[in-house]
Protein backbone atom coordinates (compact mmCIF):
# COMPACT_ATOMS: atom_id res chain seq x y z
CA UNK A 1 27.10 47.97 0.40
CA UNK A 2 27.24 44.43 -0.20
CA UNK A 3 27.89 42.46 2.78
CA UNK A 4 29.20 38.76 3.35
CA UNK A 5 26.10 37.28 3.95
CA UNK A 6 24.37 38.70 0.89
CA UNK A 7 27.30 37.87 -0.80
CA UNK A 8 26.67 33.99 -0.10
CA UNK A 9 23.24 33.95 -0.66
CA UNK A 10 24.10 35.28 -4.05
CA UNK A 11 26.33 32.90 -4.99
CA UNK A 12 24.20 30.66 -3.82
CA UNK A 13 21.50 30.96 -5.92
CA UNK A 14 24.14 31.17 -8.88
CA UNK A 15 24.22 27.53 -8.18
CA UNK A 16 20.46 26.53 -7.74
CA UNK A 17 19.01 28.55 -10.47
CA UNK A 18 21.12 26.98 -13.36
CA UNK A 19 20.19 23.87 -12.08
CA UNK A 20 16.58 24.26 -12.50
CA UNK A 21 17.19 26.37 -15.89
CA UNK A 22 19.17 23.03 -17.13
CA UNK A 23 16.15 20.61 -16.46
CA UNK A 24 12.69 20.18 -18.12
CA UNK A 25 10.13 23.23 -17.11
CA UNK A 26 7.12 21.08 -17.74
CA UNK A 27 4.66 19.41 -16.03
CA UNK A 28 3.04 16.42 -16.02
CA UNK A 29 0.16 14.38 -14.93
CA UNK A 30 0.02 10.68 -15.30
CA UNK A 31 -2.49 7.91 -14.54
CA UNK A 32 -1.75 4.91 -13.39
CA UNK A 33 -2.75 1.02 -12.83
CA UNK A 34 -0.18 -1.14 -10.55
CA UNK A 35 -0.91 -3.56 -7.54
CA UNK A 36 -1.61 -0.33 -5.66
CA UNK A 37 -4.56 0.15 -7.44
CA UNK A 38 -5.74 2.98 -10.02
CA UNK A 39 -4.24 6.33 -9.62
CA UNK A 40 -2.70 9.42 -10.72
CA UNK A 41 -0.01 11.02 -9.94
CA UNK A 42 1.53 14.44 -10.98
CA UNK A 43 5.63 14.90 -11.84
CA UNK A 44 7.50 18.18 -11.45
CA UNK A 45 11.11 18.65 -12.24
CA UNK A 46 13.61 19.94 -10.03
CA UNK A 47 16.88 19.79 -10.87
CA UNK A 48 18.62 18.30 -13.91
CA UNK A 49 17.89 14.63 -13.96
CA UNK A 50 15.88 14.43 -10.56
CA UNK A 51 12.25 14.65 -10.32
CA UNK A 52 9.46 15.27 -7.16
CA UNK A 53 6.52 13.05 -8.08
CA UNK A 54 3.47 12.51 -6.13
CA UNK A 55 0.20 10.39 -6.54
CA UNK A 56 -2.65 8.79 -5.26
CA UNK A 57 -4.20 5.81 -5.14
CA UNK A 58 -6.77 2.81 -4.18
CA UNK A 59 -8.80 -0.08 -5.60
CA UNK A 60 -11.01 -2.59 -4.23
CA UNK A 61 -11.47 -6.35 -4.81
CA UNK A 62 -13.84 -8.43 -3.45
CA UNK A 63 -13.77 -12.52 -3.65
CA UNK A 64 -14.27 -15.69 -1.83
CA UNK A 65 -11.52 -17.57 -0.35
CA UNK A 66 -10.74 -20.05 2.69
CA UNK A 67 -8.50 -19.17 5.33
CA UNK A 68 -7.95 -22.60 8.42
CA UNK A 69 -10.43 -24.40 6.24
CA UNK A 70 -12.62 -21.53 6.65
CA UNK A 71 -14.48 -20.19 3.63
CA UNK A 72 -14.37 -16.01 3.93
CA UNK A 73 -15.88 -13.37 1.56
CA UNK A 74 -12.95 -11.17 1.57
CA UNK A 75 -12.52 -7.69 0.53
CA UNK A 76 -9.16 -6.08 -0.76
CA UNK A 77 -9.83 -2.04 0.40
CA UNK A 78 -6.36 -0.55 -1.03
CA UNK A 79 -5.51 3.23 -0.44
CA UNK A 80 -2.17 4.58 -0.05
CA UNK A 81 -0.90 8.68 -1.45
CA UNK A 82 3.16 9.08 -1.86
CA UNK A 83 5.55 11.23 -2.48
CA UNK A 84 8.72 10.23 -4.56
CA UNK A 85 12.27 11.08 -5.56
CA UNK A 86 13.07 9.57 -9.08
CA UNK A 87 17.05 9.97 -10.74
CA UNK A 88 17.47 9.53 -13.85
CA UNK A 89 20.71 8.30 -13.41
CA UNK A 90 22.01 8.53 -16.91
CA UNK A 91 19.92 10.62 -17.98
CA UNK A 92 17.12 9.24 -20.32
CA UNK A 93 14.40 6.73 -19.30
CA UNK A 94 15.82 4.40 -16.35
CA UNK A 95 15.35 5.81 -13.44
CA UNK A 96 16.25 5.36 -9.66
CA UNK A 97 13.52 5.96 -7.22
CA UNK A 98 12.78 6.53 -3.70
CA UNK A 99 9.98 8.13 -1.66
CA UNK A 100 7.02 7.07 1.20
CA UNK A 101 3.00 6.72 1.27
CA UNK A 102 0.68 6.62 3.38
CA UNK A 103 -0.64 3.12 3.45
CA UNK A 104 -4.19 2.18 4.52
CA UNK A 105 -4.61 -1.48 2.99
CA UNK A 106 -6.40 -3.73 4.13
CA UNK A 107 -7.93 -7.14 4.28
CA UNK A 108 -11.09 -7.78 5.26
CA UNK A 109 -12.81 -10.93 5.98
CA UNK A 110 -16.40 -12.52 6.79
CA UNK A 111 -17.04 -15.85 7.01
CA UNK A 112 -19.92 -17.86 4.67
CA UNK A 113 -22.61 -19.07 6.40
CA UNK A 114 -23.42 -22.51 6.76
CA UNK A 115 -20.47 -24.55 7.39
CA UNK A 116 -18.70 -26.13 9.95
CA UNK A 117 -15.77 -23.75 11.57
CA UNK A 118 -12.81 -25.42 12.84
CA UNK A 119 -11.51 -23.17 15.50
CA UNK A 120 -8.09 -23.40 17.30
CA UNK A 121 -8.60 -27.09 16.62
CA UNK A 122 -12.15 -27.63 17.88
CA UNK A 123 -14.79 -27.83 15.63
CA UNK A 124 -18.19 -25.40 15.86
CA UNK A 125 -21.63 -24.89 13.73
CA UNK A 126 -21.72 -21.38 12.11
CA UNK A 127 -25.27 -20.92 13.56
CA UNK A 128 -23.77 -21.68 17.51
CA UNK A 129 -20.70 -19.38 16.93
CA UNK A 130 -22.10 -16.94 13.90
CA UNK A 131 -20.36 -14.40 11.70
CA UNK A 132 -16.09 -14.76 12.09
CA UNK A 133 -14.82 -11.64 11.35
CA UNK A 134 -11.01 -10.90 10.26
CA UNK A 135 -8.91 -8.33 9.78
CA UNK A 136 -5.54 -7.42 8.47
CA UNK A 137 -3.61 -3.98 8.32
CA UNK A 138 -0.31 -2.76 8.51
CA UNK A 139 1.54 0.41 9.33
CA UNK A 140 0.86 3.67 7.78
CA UNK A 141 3.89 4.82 6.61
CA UNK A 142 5.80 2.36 4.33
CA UNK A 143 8.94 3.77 2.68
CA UNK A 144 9.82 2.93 -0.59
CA UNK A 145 12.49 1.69 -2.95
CA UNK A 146 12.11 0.94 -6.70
CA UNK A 147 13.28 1.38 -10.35
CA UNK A 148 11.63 2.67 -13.51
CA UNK A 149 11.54 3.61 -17.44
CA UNK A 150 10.37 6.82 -18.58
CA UNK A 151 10.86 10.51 -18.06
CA UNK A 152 6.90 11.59 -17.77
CA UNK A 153 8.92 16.03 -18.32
CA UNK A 154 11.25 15.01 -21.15
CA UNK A 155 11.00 17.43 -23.57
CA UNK A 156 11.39 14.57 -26.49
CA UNK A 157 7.44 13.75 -26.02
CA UNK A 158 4.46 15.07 -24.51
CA UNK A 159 2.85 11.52 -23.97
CA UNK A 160 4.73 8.41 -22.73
CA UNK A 161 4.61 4.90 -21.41
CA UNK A 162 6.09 4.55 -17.71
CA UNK A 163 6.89 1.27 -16.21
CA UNK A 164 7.65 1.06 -12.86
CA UNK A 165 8.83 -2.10 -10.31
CA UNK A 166 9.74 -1.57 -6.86
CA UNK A 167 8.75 -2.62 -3.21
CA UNK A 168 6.75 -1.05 -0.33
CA UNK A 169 7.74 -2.02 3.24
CA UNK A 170 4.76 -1.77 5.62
CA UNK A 171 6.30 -3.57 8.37
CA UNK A 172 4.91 -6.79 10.13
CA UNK A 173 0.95 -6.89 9.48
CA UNK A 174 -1.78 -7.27 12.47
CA UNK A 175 -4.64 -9.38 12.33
CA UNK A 176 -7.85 -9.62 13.90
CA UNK A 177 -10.59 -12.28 14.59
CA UNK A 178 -13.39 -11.94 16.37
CA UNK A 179 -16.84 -13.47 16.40
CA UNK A 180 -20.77 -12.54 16.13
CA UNK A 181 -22.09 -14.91 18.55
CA UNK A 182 -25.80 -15.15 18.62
CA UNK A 183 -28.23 -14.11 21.28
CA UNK A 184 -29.33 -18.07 21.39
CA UNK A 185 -26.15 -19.62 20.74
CA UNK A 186 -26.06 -23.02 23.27
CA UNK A 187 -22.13 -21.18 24.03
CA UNK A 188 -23.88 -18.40 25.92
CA UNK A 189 -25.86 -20.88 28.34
CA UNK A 190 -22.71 -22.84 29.20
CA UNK A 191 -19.85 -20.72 30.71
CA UNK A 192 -17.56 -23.55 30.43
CA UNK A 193 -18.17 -23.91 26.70
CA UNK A 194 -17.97 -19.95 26.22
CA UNK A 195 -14.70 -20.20 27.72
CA UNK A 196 -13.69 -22.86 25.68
CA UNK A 197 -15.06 -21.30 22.51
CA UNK A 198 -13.11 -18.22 23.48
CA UNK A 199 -9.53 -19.59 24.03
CA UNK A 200 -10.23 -21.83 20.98
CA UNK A 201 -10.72 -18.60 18.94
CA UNK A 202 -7.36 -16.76 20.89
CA UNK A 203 -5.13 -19.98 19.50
CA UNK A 204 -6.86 -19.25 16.12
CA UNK A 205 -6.11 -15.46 15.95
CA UNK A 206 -2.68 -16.39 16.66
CA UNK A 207 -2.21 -18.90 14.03
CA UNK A 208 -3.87 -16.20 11.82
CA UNK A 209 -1.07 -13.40 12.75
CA UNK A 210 1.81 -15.95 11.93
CA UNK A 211 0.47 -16.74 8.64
CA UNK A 212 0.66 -13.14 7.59
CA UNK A 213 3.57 -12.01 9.89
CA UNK A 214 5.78 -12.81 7.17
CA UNK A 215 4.28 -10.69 4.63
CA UNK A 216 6.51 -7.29 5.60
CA UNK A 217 6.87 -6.39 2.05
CA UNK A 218 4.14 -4.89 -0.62
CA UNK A 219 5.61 -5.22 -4.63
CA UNK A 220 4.59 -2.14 -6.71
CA UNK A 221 4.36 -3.19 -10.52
CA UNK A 222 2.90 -0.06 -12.29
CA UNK A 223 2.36 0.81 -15.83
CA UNK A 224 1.35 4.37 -16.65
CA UNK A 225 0.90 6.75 -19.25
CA UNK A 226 1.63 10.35 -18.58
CA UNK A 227 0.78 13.79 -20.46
CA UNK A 228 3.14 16.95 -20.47
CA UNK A 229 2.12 20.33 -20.20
């Protein structure tokens, strides 16, 4: 006997399965470079039009750069994976997506030796105050919201060109700044100066987070090429 509530689930998987019959049963894996780094990410279709896509990714860049009129050897450590939604709205290339990652950028920062560190206004030899050492992360999950060109399971292709433009939002960053001070700096013989040295380098942490409190936003430009299976 059939009852209601077989009857329901019946009817509704009338509904879901045509759905997935009507869009593209391939797969596809695509590799990527963008401002997120290299990657690769792999695309599944779910229903007509909409696909799941996921992907991972990371790069890192090294240069030197001054910060406060301080010159740094900074390091760009990029990581993030994500999941995605993309709509193919009309049902070719352009697409509408939206999604999350898990975000573990950061900036890292050491300063150059020999030079002269001005420090919450007050200025200090490297070799009395040593090694500065910033930081600057921001949260781990950062939704996301962007557009694109390219269906990587059409069935017209097995190997395309995706584009991709959208924007990551990682909240307000933190920074960090602290400082190696040697064993014979003339700061650790003179409490007074230590203390001095130390709400110098508070002031200078601060200015540090305002300059990058702004920065609540990550662009994502992407260009990839994908292969269907």
């Amino acid at each position: 006997m059939i009852t209601m509530k077989k009857a329901v689930g019946v009817f509704g998987l009338s509904l879901f399965f045509p759905a997935l019959a009507a869009a593209d049963d391939s797969v596809a894996i695509v590799a990527r470079a963008s401002t997120q780094g290299l990657g690769g990410e792999v695309v599944f279709p779910l229903a007509e039009n909409i696909n799941l896509r996921g992907g991972v990714y990371g790069f890192k860049l090294s240069h030197d750069d001054t910060a406060s009129d301080i010159e740094y050897d900074l390091d760009a450590k990029l990581f993030s994976a994500g999941g995605y939604l993309d709509w193919h709205v009309f049902g070719g290339g352009f697409r509408l997506s939206a999604g999350a990652l898990y975000d573990t950028n950061k900036l890292v920062g050491a300063s150059l030796p020999n030079q002269t560190y001005n420090i919450g206004g007050t200025e200090y030899a490297s070799d009395d105050v040593g090694q500065l050492n910033g930081r600057v992360t921001a949260n781990k999950f950062a939704p996301y919201a962007g557009i694109g060109w390219g269906n990587a399971v059409s069935s017209d292709n097995s190997i395309k060109i995706l584009f991709d433009l959208g924007v990551m939002y990682h909240g307000r960053p933190d920074a960090t700044l602290s400082a190696d001070i040697p064993a014979d700096s003339p700061l650790r013989d003179d409490p007074a100066l230590m203390a001095q040295f130390q709400a110098d380098l508070a002031q200078e942490r601060m200015d540090f987070q305002e300059d990058v409190a702004d920065y609540k936003f990550y662009p994502v430009v992407s260009v990839g090429v994908s292969f269907a299976f």
